[in-house]
Every structure is written in structure tokens, then in C-alpha cells.
PDB file of N, CA and C in Angstrom:
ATOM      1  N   UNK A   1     109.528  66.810  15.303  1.00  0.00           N
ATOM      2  CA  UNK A   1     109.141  68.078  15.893  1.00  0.00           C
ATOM      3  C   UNK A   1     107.673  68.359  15.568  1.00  0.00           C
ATOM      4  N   UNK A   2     106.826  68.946  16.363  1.00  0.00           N
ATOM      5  CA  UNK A   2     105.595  68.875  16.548  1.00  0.00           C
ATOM      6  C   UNK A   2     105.119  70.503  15.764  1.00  0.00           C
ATOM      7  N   UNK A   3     104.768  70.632  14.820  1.00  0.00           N
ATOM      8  CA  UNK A   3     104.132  72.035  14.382  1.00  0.00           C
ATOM      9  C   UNK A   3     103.136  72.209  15.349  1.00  0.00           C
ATOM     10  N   UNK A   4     103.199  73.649  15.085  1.00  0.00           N
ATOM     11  CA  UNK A   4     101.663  74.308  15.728  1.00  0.00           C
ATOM     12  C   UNK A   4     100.973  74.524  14.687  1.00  0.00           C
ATOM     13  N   UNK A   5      99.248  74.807  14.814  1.00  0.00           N
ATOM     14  CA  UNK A   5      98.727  75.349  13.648  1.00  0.00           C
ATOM     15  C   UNK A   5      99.171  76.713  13.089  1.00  0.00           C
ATOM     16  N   UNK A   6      99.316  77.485  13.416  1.00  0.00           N
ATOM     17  CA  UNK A   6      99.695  78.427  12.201  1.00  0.00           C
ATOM     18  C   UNK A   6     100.865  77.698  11.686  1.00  0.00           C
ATOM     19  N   UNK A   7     101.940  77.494  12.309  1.00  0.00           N
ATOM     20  CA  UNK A   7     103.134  76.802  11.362  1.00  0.00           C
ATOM     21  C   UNK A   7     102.771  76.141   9.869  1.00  0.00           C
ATOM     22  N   UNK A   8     101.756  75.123  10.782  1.00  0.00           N
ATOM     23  CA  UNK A   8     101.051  74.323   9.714  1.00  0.00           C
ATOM     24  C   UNK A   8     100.066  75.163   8.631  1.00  0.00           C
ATOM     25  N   UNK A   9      99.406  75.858   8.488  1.00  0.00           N
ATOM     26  CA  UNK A   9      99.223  77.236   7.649  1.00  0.00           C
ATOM     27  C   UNK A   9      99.815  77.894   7.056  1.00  0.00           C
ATOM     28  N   UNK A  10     100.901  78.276   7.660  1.00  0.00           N
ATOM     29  CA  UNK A  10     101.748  78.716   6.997  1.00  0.00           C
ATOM     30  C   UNK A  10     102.604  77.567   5.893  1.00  0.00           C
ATOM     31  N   UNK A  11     102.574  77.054   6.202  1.00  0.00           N
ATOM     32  CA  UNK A  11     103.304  75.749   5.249  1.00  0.00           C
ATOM     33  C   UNK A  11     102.205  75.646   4.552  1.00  0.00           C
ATOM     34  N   UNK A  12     101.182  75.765   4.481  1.00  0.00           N
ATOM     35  CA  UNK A  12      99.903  74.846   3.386  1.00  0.00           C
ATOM     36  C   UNK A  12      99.971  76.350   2.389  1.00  0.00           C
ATOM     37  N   UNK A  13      99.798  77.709   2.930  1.00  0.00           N
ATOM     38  CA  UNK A  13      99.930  78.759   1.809  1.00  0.00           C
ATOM     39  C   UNK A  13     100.766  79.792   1.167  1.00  0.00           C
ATOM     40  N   UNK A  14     102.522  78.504   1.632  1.00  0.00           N
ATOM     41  CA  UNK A  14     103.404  78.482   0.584  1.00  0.00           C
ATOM     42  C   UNK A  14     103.217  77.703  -0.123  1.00  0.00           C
ATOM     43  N   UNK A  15     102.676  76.490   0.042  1.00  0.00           N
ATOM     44  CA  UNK A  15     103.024  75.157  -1.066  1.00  0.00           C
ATOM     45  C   UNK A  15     101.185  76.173  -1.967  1.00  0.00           C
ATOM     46  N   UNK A  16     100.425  76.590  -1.172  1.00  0.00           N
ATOM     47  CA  UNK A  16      99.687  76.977  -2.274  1.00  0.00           C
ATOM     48  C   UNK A  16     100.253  78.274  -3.464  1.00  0.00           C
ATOM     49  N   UNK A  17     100.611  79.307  -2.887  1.00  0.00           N
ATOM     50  CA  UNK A  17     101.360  80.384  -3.561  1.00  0.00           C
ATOM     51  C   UNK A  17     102.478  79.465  -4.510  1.00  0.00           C
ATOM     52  N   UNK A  18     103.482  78.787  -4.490  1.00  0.00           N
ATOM     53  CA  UNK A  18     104.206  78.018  -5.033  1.00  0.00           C
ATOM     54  C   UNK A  18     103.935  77.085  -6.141  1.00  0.00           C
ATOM     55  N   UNK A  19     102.541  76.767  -6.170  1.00  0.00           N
ATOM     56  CA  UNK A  19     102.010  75.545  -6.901  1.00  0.00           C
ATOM     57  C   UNK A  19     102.135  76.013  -8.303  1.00  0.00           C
ATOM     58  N   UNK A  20     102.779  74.868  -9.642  1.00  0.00           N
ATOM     59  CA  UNK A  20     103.025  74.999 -10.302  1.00  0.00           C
ATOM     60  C   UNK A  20     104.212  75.430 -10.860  1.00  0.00           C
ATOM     61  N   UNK A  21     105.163  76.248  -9.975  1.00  0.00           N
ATOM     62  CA  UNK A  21     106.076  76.700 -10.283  1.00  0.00           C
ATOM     63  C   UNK A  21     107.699  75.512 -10.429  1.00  0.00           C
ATOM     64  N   UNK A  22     108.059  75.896 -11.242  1.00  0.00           N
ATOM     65  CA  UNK A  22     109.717  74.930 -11.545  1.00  0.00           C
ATOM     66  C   UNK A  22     109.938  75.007 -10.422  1.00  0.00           C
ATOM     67  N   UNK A  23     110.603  75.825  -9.804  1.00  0.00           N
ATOM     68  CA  UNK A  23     111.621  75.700  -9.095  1.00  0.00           C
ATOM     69  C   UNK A  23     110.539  76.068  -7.487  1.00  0.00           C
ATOM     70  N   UNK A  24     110.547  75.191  -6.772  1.00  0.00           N
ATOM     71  CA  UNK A  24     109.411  75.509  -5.401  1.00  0.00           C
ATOM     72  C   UNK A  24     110.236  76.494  -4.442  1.00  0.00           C
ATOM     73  N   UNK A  25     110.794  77.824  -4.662  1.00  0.00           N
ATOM     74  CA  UNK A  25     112.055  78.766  -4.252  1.00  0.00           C
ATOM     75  C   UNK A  25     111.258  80.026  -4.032  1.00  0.00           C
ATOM     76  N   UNK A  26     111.364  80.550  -2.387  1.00  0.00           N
ATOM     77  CA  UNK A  26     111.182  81.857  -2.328  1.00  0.00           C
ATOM     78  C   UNK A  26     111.902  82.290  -1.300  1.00  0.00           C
ATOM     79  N   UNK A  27     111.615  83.729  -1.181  1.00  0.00           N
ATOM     80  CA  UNK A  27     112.713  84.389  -0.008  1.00  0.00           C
ATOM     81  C   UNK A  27     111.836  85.322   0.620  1.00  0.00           C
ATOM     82  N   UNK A  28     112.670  85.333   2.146  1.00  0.00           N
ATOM     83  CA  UNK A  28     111.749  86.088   2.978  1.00  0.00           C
ATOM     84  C   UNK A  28     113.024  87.437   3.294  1.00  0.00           C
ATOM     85  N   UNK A  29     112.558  88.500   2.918  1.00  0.00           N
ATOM     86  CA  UNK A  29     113.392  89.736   2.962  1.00  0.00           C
ATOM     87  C   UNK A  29     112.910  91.106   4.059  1.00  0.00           C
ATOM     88  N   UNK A  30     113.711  91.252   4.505  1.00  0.00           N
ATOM     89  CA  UNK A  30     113.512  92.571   5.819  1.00  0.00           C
ATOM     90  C   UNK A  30     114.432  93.512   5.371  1.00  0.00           C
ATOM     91  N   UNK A  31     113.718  94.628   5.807  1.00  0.00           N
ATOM     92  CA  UNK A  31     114.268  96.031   5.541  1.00  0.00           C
ATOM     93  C   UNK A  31     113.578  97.026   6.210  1.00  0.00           C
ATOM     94  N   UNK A  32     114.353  97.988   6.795  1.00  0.00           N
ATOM     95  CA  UNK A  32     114.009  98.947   7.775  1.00  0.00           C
ATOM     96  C   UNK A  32     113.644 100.408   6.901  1.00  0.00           C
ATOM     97  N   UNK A  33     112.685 100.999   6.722  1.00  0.00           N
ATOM     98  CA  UNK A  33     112.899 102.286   6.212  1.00  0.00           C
ATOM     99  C   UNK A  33     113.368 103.614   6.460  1.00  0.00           C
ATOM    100  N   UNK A  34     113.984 103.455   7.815  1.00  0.00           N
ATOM    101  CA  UNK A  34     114.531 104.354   8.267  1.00  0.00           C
ATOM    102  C   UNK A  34     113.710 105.535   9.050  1.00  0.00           C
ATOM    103  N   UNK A  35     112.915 105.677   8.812  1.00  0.00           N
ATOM    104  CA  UNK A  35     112.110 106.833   9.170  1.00  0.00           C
ATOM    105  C   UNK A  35     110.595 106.577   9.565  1.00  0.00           C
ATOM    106  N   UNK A  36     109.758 107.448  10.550  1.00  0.00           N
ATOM    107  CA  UNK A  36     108.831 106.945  11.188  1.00  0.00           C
ATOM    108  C   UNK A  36     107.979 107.467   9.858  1.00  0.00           C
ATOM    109  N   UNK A  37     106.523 107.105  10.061  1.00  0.00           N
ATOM    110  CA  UNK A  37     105.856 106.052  10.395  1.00  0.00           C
ATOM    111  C   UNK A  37     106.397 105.078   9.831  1.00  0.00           C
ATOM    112  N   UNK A  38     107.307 104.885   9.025  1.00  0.00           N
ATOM    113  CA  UNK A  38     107.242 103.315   8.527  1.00  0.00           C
ATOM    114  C   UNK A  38     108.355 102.558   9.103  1.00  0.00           C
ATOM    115  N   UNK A  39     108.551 101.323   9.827  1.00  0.00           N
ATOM    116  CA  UNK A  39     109.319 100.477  10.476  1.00  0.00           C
ATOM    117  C   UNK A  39     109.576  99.212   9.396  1.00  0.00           C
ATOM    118  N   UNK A  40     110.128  98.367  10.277  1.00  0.00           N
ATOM    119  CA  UNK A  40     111.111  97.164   9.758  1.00  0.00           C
ATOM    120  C   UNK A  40     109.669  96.646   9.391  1.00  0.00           C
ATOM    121  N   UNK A  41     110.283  95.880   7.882  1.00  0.00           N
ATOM    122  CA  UNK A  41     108.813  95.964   6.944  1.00  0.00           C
ATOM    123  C   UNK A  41     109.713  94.153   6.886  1.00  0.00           C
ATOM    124  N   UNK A  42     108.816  93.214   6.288  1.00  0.00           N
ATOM    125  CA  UNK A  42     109.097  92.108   6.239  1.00  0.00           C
ATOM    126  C   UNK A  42     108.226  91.351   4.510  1.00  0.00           C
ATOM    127  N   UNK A  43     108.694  90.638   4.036  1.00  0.00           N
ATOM    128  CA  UNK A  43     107.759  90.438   2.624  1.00  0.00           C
ATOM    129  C   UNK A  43     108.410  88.938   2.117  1.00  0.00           C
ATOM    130  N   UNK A  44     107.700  88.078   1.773  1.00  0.00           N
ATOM    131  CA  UNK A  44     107.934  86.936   0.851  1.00  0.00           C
ATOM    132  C   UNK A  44     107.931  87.388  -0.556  1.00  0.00           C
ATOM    133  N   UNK A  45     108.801  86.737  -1.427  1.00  0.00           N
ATOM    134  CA  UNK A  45     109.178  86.551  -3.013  1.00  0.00           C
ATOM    135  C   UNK A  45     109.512  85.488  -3.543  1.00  0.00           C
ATOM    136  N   UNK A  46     108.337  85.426  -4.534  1.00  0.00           N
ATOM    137  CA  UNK A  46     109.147  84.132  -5.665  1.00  0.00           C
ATOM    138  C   UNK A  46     109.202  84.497  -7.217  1.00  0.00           C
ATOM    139  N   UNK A  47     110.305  84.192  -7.613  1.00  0.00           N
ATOM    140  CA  UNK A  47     110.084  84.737  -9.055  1.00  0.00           C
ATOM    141  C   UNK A  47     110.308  86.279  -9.442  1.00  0.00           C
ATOM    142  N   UNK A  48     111.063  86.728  -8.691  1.00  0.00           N
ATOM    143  CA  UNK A  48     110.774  88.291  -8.371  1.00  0.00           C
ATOM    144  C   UNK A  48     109.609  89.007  -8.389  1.00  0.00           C
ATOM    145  N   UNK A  49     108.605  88.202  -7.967  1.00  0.00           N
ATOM    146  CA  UNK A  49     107.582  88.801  -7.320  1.00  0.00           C
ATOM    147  C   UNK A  49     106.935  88.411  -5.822  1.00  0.00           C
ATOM    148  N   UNK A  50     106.400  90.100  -5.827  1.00  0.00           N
ATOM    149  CA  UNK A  50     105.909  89.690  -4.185  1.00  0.00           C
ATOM    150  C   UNK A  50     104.716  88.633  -3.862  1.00  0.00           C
ATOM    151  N   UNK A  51     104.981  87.697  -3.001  1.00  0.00           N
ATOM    152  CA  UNK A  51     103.847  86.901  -2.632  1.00  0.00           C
ATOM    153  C   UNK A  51     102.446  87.636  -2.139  1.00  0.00           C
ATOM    154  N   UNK A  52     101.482  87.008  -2.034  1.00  0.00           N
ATOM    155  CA  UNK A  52     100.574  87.798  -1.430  1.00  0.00           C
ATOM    156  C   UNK A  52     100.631  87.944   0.120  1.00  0.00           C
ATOM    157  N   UNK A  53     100.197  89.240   0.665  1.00  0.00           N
ATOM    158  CA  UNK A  53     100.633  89.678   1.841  1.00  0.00           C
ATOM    159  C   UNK A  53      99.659  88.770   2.567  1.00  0.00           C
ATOM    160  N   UNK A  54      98.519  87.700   2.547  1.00  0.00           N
ATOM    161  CA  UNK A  54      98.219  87.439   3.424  1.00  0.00           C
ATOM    162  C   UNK A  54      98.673  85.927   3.780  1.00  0.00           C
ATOM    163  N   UNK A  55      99.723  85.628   3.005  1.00  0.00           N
ATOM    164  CA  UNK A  55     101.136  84.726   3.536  1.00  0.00           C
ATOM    165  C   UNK A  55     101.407  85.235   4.863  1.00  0.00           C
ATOM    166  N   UNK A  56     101.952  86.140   5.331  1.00  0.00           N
ATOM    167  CA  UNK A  56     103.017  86.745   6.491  1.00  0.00           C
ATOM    168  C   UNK A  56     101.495  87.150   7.804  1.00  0.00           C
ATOM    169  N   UNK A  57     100.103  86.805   7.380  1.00  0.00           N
ATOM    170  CA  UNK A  57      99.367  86.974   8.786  1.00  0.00           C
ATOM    171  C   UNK A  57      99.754  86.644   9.673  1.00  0.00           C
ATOM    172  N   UNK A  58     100.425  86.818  10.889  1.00  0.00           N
ATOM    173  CA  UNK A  58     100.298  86.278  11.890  1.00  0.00           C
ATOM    174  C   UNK A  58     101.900  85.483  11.973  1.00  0.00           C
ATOM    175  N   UNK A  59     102.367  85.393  10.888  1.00  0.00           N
ATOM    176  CA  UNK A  59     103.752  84.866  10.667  1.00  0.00           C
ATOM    177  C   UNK A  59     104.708  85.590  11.706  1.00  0.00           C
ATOM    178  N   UNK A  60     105.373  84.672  11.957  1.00  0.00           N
ATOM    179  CA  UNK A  60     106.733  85.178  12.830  1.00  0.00           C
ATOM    180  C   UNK A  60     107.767  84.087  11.726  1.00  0.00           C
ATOM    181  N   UNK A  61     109.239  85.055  11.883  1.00  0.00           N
ATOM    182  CA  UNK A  61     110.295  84.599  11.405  1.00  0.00           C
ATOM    183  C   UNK A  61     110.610  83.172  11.938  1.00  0.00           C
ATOM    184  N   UNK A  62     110.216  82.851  13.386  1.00  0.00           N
ATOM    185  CA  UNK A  62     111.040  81.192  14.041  1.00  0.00           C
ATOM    186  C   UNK A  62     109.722  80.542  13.274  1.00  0.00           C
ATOM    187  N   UNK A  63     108.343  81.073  12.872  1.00  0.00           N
ATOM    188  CA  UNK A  63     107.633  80.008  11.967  1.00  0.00           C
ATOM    189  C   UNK A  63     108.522  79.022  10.754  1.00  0.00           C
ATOM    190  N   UNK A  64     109.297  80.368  10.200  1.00  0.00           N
ATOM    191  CA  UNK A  64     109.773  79.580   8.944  1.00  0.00           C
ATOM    192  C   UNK A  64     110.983  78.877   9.198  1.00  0.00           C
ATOM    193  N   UNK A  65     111.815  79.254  10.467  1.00  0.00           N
ATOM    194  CA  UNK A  65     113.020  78.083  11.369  1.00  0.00           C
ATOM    195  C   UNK A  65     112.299  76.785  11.516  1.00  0.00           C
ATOM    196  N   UNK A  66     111.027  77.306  12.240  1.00  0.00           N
ATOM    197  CA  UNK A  66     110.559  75.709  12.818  1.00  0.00           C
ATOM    198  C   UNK A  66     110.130  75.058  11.580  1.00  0.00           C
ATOM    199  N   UNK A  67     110.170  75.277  10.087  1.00  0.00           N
ATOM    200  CA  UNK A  67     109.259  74.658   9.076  1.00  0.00           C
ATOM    201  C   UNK A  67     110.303  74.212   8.649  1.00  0.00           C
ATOM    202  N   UNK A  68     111.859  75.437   8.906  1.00  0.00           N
ATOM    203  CA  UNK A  68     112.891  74.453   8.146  1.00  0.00           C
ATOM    204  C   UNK A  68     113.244  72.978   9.136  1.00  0.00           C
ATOM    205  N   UNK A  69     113.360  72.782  10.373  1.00  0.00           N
ATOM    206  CA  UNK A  69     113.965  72.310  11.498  1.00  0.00           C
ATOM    207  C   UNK A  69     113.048  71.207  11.331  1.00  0.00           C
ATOM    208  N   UNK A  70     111.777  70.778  10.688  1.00  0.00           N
ATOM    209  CA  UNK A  70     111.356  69.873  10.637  1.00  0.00           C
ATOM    210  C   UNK A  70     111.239  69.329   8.946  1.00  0.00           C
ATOM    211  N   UNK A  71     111.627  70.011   8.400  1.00  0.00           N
ATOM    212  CA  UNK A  71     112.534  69.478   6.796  1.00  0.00           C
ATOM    213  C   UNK A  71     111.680  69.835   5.661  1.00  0.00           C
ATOM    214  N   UNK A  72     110.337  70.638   6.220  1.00  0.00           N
ATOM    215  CA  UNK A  72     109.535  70.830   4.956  1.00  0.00           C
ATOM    216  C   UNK A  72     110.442  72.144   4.308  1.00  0.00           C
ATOM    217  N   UNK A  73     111.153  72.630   4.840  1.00  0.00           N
ATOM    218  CA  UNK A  73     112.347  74.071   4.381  1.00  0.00           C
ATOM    219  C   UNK A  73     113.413  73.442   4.002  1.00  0.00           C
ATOM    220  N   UNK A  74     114.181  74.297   3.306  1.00  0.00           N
ATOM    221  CA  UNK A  74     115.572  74.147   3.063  1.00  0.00           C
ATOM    222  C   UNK A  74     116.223  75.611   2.543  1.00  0.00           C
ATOM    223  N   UNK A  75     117.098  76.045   3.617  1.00  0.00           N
ATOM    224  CA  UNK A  75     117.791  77.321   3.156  1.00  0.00           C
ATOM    225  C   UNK A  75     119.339  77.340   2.523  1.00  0.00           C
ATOM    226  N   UNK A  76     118.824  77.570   1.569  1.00  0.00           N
ATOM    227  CA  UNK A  76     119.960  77.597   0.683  1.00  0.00           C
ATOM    228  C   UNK A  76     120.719  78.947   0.314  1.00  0.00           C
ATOM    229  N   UNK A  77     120.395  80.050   0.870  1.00  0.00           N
ATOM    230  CA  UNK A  77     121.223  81.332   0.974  1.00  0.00           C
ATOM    231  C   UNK A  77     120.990  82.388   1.721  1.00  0.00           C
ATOM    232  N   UNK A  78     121.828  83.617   2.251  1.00  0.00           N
ATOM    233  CA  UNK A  78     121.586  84.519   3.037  1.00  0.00           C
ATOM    234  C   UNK A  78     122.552  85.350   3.009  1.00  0.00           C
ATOM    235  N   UNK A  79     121.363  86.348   2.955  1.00  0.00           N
ATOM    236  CA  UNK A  79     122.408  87.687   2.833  1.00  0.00           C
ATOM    237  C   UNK A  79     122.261  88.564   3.127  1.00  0.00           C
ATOM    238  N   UNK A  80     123.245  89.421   3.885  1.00  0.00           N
ATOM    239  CA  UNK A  80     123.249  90.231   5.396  1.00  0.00           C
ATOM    240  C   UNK A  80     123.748  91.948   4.239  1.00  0.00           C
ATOM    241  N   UNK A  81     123.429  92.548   4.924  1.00  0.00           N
ATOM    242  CA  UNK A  81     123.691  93.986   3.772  1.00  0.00           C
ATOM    243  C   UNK A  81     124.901  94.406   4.764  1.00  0.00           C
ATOM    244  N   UNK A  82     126.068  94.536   4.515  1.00  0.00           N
ATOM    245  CA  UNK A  82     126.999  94.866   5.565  1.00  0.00           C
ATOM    246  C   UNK A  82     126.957  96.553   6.161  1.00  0.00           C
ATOM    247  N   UNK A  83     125.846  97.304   5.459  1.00  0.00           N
ATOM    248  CA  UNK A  83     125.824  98.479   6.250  1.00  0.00           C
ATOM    249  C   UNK A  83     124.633  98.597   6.425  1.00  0.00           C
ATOM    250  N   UNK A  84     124.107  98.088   6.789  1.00  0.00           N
ATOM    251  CA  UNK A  84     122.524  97.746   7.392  1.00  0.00           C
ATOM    252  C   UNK A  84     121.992  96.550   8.048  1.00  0.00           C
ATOM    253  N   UNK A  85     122.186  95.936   9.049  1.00  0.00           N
ATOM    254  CA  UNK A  85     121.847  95.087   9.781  1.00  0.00           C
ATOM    255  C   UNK A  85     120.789  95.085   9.871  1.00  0.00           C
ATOM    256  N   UNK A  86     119.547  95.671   9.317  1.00  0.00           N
ATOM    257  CA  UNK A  86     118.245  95.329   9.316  1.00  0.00           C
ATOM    258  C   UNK A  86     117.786  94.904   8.146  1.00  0.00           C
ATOM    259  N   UNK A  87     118.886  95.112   7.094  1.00  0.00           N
ATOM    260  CA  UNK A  87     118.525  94.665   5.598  1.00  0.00           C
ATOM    261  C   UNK A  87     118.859  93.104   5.513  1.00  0.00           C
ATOM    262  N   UNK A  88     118.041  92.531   5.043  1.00  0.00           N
ATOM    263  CA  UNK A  88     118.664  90.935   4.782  1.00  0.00           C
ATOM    264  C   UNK A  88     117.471  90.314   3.486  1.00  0.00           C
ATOM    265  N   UNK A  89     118.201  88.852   3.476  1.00  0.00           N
ATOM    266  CA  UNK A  89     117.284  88.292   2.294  1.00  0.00           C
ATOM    267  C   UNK A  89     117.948  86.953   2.609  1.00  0.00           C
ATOM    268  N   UNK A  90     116.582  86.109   2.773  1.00  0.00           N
ATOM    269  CA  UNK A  90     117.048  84.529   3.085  1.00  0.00           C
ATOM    270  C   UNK A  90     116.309  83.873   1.781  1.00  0.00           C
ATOM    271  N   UNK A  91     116.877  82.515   1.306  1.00  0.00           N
ATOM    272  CA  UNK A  91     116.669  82.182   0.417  1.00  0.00           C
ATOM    273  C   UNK A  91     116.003  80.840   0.436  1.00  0.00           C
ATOM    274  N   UNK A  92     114.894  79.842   0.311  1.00  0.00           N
ATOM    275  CA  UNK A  92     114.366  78.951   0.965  1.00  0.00           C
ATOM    276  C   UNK A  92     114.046  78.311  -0.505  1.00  0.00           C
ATOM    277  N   UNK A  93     113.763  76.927  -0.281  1.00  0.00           N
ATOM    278  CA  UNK A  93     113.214  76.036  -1.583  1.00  0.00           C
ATOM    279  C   UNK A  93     112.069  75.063  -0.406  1.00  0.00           C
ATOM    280  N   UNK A  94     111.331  75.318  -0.888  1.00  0.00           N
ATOM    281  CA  UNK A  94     110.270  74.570   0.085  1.00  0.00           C
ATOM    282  C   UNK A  94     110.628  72.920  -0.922  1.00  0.00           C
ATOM    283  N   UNK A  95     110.501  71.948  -0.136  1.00  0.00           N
ATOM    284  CA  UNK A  95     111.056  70.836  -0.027  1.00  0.00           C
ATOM    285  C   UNK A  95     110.045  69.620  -0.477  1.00  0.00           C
ATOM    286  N   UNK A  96     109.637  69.448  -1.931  1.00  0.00           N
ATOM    287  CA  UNK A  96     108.750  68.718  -2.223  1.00  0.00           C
ATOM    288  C   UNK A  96     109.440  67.149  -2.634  1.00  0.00           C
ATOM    289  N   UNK A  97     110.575  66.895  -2.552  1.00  0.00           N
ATOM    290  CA  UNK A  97     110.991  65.681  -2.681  1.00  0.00           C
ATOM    291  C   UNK A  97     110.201  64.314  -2.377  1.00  0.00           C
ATOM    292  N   UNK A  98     109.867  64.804  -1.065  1.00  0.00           N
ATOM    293  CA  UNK A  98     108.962  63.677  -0.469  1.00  0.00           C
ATOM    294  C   UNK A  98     107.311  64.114  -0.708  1.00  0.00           C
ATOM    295  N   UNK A  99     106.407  63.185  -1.626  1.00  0.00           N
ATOM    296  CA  UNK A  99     105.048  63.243  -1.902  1.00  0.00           C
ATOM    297  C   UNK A  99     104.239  63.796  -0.234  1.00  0.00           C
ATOM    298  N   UNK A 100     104.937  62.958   0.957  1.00  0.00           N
ATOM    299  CA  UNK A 100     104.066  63.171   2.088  1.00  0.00           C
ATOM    300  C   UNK A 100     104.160  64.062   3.010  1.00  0.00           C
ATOM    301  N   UNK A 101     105.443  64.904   2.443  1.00  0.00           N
ATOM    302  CA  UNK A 101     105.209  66.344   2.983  1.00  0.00           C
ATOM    303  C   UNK A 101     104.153  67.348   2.911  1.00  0.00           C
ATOM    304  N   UNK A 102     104.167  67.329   1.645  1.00  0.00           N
ATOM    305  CA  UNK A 102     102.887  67.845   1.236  1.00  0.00           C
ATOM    306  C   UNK A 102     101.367  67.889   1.558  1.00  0.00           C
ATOM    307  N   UNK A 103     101.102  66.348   1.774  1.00  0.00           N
ATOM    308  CA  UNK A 103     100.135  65.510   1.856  1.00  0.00           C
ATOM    309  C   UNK A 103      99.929  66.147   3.578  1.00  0.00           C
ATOM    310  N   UNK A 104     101.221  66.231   4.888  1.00  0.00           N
ATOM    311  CA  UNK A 104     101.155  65.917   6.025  1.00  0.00           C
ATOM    312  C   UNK A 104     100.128  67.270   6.180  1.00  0.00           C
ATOM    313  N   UNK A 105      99.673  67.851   5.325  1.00  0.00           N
ATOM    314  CA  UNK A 105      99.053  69.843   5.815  1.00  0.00           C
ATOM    315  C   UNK A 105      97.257  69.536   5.987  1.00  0.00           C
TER     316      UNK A 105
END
């Protein structure tokens, strides 16, 4: 499967945000605040902390499908808030097994 460049960006400043860390594991979490001005808010985490917001520039959610769908992702959990369908939290291990994943950015 063929990335686009942001895809590919986006993949180069998780593995940068990530670097060093044990476990290469973060999550991308949505939540609605209910009330105007503020709307369905979106945020990366690793470590229980927030990534830096200029991860999610330009990011769309099928970015991080298409990053899993070509194997540099791997989702390993998800979880739906059963009285809030706008609340969720997906759970991802970016996928350093292979040296030339890394290398491909």
C-alpha cells in the first residue's frame, strides 16, 4: 500500500515523539465536550501523557488506519464508552520489529 506524504509524516513524528521509550505504545482518544464552543476534541498519549499537539496537524483518523493497514501500526485495544459514542480510546504500539520500517520515512 502506497502512503501519502502526510501519512508518511505522520509516521516519522510518532517514531520521533516515541524514541527511546520501552514500550513504542500510544493512544489516540476522542471526546466530545458537550457544549459549544468546544466540539469533538481528538489527542495522542503515551505514558499517560499528552503527545505534542503538533502530532495531530493535519492528521485525519484513516491516517492512522492507513499506517496500521500497511504494518507500521498495530492495534491492540479499543474502547467505546457505552454512554457516549463520541468517547473512545484506541490503543496502538507502533511496530519497530522490523529495522526497515523505520528506516522506510
Amino acid at each position: 500500500m502506497e502512503l501519502t506524504r502526510p501519512q508518511l509524516d505522520l509516521l516519522e513524528r510518532l517514531q520521533s515523539a516515541l524514541d527511546g521509550q520501552a514500550v513504542q505504545e500510544f493512544t489516540y482518544e476522542t471526546e466530545y465536550l458537550g457544549y459549544l464552543p468546544y466540539g469533538q476534541y481528538h489527542w495522542l498519549a503515551a505514558a499517560g501523557q499528552h503527545l505534542p499537539s503538533e502530532i495531530l496537524d493535519g492528521m485525519l483518523f484513516s491516517d492512522l488506519e492507513a499506517l496500521e493497514k500497511a504494518g507500521y501500526l498495530l492495534r491492540v485495544s479499543e474502547w467505546q464508552n457505552p454512554e457516549d459514542d463520541t468517547h473512545s480510546k484506541i490503543t496502538f504500539v507502533l511496530r519497530s520489529d522490523d529495522a526497515d520500517v523505520r528506516r522506510s520515512v
